[in-house]
C-alpha atoms as a PDB file:
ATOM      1  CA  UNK A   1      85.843 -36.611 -39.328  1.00  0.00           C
ATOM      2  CA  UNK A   2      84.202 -36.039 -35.590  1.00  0.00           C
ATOM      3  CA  UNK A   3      81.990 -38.041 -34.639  1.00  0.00           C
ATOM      4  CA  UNK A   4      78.622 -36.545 -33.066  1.00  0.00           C
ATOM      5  CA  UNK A   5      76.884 -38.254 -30.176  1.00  0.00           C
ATOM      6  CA  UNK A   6      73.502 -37.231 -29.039  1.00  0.00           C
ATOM      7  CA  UNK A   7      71.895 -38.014 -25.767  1.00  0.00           C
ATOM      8  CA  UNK A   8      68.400 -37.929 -24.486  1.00  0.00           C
ATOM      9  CA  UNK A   9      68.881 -35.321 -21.211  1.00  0.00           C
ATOM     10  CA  UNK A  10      72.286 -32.911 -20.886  1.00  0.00           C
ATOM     11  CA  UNK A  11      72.575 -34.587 -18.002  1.00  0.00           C
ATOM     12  CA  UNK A  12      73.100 -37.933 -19.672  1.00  0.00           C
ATOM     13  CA  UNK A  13      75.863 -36.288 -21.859  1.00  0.00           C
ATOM     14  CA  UNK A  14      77.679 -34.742 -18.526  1.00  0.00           C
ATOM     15  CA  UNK A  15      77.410 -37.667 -16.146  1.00  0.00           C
ATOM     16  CA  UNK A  16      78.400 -40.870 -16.687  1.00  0.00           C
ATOM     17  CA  UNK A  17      77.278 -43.588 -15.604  1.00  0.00           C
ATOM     18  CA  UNK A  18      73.847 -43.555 -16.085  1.00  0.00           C
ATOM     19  CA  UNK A  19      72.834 -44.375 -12.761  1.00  0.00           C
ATOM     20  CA  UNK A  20      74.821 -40.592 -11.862  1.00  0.00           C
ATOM     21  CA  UNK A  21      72.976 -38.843 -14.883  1.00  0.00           C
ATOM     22  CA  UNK A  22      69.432 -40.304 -13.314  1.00  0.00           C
ATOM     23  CA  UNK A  23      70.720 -38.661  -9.807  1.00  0.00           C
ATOM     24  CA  UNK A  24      71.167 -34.962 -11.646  1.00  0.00           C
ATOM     25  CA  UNK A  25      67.780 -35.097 -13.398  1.00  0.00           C
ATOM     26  CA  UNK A  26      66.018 -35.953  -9.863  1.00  0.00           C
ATOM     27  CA  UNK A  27      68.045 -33.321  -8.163  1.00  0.00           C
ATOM     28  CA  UNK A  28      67.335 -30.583 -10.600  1.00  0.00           C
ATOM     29  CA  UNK A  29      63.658 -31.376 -10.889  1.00  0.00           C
ATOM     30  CA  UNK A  30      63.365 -31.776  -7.121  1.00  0.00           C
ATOM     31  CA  UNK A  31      65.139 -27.990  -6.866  1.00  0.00           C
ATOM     32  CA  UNK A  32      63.193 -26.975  -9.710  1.00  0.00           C
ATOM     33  CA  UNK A  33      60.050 -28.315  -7.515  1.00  0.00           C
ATOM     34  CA  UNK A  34      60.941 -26.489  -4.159  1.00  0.00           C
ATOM     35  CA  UNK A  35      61.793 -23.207  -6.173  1.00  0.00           C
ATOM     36  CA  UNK A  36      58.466 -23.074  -7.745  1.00  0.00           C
ATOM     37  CA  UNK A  37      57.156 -23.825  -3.951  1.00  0.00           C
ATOM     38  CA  UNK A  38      59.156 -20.883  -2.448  1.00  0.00           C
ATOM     39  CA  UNK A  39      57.617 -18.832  -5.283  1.00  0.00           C
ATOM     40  CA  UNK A  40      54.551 -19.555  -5.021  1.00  0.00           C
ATOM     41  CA  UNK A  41      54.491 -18.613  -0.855  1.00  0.00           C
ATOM     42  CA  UNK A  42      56.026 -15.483  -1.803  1.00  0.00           C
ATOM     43  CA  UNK A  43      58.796 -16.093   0.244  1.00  0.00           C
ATOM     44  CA  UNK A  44      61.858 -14.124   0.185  1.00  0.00           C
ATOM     45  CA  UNK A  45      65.528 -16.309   0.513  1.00  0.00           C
ATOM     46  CA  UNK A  46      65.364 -15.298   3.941  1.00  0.00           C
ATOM     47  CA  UNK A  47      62.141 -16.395   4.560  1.00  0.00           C
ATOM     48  CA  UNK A  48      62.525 -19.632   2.628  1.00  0.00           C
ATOM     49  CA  UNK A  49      65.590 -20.370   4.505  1.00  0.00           C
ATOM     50  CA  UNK A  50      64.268 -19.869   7.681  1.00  0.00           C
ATOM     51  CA  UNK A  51      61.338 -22.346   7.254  1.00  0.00           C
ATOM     52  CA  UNK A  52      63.583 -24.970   5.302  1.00  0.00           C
ATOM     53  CA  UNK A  53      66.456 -24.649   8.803  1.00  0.00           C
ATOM     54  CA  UNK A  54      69.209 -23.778   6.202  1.00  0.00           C
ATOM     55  CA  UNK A  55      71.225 -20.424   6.264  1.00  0.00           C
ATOM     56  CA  UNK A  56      70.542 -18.254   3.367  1.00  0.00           C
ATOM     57  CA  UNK A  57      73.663 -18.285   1.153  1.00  0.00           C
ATOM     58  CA  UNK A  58      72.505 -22.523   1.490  1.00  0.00           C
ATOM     59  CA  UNK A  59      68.917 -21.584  -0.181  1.00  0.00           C
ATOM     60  CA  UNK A  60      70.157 -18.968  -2.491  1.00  0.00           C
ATOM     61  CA  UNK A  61      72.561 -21.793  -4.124  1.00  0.00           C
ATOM     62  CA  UNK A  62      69.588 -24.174  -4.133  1.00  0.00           C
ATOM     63  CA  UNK A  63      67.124 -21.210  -5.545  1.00  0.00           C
ATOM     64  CA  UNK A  64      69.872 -20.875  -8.390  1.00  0.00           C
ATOM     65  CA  UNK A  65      70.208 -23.996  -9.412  1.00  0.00           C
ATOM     66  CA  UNK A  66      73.470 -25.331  -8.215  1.00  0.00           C
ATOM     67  CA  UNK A  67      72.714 -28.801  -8.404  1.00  0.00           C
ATOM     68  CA  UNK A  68      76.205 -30.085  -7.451  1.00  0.00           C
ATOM     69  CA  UNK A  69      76.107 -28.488  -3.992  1.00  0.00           C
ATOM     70  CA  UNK A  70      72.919 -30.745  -3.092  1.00  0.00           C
ATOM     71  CA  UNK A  71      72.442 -34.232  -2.283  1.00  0.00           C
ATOM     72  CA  UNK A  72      69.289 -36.095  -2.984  1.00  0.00           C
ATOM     73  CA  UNK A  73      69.065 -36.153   0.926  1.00  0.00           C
ATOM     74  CA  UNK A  74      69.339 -32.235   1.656  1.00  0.00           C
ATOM     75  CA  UNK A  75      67.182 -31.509  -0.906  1.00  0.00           C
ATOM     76  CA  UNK A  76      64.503 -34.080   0.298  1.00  0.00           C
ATOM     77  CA  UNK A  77      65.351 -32.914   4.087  1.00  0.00           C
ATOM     78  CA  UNK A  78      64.790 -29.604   2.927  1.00  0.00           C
ATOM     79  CA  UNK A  79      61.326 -30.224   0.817  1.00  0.00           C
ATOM     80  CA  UNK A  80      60.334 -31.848   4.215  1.00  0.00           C
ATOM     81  CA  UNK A  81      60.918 -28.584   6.289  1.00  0.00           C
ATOM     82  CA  UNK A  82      59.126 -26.299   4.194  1.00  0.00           C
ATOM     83  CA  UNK A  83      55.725 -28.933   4.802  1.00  0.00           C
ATOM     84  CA  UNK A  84      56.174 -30.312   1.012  1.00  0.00           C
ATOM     85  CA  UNK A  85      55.695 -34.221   0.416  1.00  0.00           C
ATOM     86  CA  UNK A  86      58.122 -35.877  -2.044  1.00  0.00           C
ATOM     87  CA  UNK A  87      56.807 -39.018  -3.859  1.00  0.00           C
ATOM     88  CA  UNK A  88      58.819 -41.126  -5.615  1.00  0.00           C
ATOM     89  CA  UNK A  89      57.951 -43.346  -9.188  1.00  0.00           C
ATOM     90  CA  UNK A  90      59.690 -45.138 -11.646  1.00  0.00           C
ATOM     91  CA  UNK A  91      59.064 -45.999 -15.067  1.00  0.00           C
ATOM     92  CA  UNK A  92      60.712 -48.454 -17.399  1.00  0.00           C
ATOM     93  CA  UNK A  93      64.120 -46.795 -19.761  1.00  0.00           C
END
């Protein structure tokens, strides 16, 4: 008989431990966050590279989601170039 596990997040069931699978989820939301940013100026990759001071094949992996490329610095260096603010909270597990 298997035994089936079940976790809160997919990151939680990919990254162990939890203090990596807390890293992910920020990262992703944070890309998540400057994607729906660059959308919403209309922006083309170019464009959105250009004001962020990364080289477009950089914001193309970031617009696609390839969280493992990005640290939680680039991604808050980069929310800083395009004139975003990134807050911070936390909240009991």
């Amino acid at each position: 008989m298997t035994k089936t596990e079940s976790c809160d997040s997919v990151w939680d069931a990919i990254a162990d431990p939890p203090g990596q699978a807390a890293n992910l989820r920020v990262r992703a939301e944070l890309m998540r966050q400057i994607r729906a940013f660059v959308k919403k100026q209309g922006w083309t990759q170019v464009e959105a590279a250009h004001h962020s001071g990364v080289t477009h094949p950089r914001i193309n992996g970031l617009l696609r989601g390839r969280v493992s490329r990005f640290s939680l610095d680039a991604l808050v260096n980069i929310a800083t170039a395009l004139g975003c603010r990134v807050r911070v909270g936390l909240e009991a597990a």
